[in-house]
N, C-alpha and C. Protein backbone atom coordinates (compact mmCIF):
# COMPACT_ATOMS: atom_id res chain seq x y z
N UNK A 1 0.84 -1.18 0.00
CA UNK A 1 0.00 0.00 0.00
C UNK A 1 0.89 1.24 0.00
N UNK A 2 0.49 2.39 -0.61
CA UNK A 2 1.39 3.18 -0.79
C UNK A 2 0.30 4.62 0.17
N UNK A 3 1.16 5.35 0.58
CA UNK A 3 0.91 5.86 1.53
C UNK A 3 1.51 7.38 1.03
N UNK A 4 0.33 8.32 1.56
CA UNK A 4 1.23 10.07 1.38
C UNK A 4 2.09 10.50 2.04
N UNK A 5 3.53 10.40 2.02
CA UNK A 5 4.36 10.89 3.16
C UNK A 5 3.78 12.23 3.56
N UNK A 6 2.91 13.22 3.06
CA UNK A 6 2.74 14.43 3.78
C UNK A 6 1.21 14.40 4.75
N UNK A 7 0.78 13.27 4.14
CA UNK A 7 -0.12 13.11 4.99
C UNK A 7 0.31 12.73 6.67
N UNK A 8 0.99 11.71 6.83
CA UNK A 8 1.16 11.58 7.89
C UNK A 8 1.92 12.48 8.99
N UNK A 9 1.50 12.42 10.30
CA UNK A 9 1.54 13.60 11.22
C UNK A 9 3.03 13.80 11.61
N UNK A 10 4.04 13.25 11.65
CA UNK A 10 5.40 13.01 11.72
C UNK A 10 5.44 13.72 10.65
N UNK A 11 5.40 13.89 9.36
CA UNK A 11 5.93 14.26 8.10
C UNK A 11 5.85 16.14 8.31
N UNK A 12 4.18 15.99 8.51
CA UNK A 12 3.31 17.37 8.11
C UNK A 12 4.06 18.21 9.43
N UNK A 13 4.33 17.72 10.82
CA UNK A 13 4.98 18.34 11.76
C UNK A 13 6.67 19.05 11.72
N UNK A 14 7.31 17.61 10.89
CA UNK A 14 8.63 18.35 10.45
C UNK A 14 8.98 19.42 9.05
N UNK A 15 7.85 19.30 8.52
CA UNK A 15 7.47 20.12 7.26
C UNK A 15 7.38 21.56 7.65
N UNK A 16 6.29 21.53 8.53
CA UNK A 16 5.75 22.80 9.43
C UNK A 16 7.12 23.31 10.10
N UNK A 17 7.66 22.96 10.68
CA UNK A 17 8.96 23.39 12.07
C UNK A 17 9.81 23.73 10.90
N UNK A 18 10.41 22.79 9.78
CA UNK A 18 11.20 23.27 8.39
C UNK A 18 10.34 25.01 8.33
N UNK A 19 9.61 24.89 7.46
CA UNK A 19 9.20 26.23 7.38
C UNK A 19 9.60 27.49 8.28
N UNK A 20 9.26 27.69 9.68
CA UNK A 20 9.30 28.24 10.73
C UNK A 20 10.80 28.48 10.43
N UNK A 21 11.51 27.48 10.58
CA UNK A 21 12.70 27.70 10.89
C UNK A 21 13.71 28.42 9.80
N UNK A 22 13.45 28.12 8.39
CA UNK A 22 14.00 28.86 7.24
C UNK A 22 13.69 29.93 6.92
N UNK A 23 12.15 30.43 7.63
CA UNK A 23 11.69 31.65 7.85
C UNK A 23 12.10 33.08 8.38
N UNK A 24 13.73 32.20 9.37
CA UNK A 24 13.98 33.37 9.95
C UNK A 24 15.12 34.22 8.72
N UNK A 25 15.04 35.79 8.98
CA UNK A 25 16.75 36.09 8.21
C UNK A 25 17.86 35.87 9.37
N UNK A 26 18.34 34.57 8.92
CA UNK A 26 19.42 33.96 9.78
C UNK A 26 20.20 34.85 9.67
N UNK A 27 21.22 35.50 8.48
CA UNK A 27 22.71 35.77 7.94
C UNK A 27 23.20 35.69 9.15
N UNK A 28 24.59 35.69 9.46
CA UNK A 28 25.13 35.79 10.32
C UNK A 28 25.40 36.89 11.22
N UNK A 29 25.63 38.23 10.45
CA UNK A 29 25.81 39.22 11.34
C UNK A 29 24.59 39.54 11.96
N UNK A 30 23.44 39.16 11.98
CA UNK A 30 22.28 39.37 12.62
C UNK A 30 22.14 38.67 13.88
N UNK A 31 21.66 39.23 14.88
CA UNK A 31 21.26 38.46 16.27
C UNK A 31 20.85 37.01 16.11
N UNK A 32 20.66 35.97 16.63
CA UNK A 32 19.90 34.75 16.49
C UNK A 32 19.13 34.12 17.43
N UNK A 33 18.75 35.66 18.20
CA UNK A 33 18.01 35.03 19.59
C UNK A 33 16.28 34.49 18.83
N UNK A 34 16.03 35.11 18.07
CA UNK A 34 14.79 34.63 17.67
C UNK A 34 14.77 33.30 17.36
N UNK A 35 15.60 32.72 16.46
CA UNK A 35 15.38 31.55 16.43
C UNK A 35 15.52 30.51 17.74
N UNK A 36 16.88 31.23 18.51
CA UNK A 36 17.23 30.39 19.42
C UNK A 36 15.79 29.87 20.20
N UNK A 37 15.05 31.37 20.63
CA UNK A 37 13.67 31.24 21.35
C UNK A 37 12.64 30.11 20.79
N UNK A 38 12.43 30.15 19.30
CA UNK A 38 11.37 28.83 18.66
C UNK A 38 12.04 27.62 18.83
N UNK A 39 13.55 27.61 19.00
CA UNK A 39 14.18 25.74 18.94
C UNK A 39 13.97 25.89 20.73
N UNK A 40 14.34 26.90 21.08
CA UNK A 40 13.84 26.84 23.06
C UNK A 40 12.59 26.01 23.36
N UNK A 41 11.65 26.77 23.07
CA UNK A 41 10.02 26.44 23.00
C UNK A 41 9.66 24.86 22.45
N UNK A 42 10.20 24.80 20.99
CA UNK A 42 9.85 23.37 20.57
C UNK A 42 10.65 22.52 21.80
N UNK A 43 11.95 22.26 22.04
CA UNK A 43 12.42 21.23 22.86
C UNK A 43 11.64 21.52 23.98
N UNK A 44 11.17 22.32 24.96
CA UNK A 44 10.35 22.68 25.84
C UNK A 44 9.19 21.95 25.67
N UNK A 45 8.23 22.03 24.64
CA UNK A 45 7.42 20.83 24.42
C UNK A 45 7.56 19.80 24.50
N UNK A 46 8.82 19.44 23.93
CA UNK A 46 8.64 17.95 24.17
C UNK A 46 9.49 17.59 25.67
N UNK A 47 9.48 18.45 26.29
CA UNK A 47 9.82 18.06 27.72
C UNK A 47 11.95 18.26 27.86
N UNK A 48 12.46 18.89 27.05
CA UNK A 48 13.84 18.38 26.30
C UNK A 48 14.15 20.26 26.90
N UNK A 49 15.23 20.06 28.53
CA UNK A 49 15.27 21.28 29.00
C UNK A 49 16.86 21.68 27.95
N UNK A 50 16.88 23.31 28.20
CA UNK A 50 18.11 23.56 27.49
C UNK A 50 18.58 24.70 28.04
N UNK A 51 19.83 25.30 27.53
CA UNK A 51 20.16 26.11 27.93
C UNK A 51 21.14 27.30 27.08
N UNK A 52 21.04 28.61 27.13
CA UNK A 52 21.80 29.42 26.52
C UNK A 52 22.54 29.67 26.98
N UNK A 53 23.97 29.98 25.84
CA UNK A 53 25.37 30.38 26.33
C UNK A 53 25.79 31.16 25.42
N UNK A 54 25.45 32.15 25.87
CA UNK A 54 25.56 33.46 25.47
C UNK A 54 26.78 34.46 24.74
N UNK A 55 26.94 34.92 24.05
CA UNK A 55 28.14 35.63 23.05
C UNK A 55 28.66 37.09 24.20
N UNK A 56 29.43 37.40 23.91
CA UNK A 56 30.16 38.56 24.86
C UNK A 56 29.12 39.50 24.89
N UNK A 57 28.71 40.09 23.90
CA UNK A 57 27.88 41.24 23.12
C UNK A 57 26.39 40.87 23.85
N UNK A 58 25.68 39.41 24.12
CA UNK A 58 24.69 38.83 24.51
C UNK A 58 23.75 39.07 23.04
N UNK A 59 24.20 39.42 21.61
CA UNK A 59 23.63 39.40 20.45
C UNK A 59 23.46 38.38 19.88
N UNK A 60 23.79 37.15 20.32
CA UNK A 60 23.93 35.49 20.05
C UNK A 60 24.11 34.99 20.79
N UNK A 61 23.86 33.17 21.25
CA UNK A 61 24.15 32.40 21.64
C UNK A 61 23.94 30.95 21.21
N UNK A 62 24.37 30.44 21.87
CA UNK A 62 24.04 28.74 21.57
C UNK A 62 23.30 28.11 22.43
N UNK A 63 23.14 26.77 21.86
CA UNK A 63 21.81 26.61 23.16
C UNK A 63 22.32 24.91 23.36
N UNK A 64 22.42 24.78 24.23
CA UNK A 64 22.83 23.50 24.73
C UNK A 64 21.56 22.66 25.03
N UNK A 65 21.39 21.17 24.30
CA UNK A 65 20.01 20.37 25.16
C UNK A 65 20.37 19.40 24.86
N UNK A 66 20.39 18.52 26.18
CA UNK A 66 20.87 17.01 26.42
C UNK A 66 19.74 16.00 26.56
N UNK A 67 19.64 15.00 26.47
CA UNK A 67 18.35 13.87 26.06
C UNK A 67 19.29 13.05 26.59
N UNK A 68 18.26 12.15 27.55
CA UNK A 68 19.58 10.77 28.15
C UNK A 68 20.43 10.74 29.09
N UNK A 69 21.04 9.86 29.45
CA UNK A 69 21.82 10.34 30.27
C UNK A 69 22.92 10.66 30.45
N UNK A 70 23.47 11.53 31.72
CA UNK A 70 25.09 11.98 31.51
C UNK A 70 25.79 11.02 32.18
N UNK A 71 26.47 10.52 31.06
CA UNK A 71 27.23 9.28 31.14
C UNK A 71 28.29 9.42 29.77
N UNK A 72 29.41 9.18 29.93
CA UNK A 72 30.65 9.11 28.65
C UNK A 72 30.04 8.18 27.70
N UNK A 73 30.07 8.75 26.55
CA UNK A 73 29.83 7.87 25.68
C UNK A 73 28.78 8.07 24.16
N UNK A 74 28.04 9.45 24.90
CA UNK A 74 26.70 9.92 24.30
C UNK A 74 27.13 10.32 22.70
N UNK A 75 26.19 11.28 22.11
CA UNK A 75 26.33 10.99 20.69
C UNK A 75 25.97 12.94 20.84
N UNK A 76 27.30 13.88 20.32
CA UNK A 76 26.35 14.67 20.31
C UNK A 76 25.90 15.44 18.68
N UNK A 77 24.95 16.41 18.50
CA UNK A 77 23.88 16.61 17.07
C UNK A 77 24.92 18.37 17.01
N UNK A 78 25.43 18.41 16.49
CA UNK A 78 25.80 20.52 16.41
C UNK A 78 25.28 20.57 15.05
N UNK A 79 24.88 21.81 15.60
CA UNK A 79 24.28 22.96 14.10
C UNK A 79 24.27 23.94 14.26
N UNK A 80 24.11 24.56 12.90
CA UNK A 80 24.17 26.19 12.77
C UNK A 80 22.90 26.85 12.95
N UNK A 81 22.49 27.99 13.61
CA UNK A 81 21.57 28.85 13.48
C UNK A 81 21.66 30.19 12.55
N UNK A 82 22.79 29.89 11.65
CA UNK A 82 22.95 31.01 10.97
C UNK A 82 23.53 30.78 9.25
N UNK A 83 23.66 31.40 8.37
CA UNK A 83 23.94 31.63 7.17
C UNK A 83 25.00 32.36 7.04
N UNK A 84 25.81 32.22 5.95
CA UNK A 84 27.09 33.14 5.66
C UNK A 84 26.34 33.93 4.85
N UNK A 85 26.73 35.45 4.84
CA UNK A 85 26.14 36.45 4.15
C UNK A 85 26.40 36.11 2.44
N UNK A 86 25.82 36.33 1.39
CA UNK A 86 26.30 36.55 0.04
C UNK A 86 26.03 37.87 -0.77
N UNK A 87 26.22 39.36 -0.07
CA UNK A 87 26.18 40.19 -0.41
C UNK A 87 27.41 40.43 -1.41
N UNK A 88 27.06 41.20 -2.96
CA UNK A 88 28.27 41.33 -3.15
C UNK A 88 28.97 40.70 -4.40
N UNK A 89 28.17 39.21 -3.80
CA UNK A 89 28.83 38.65 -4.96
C UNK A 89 28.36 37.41 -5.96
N UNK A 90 28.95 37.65 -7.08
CA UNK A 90 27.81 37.29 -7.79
C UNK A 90 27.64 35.84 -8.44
N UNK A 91 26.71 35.50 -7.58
CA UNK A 91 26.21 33.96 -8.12
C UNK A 91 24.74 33.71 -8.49
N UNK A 92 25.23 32.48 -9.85
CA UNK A 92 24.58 32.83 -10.90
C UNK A 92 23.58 31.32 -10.41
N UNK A 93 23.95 30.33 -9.73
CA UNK A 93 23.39 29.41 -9.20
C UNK A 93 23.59 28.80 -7.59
């Protein structure tokens, strides 16, 4: 049986949060507390506490959230909340 991947609620949920999240203007020289606040909130839902660590300026930070336990051995996920600027220059694709 073949099935709508967008139908199902797993799909349509990470579809939705995609959106939200590409929504923001990341670039880099821009603050990133906004986003930081929506990935805050979502792990907050699902019960997943975290924490900010903050840039000198307090115009950025990172956000630390652990799942599991603290024990040697864990697996950890890093990512960017931001974009390199492409002002300037010129690309054609």
């Amino acid at each position: 049986m073949v099935t709508n991947r967008r139908s199902d609620p797993l799909t349509r949920n990470a579809i939705q949060l995609l959106e939200l999240l590409v929504g923001f203007d990341s670039v880099s020289r821009n603050p990133n507390l906004p986003i930081i606040a929506l990935i805050e909130d979502y792990l907050d839902e699902c019960g997943i506490s975290s924490t900010r660590i903050y840039s000198p300026d307090k115009k950025k930070c990172n956000l630390l959230a652990r799942i599991g336990p603290e024990e040697e051995g864990g697996i950890i996920l890093s990512g960017h909340t931001d974009v390199v600027p492409v002002d300037g220059q010129d690309w054609k694709s």
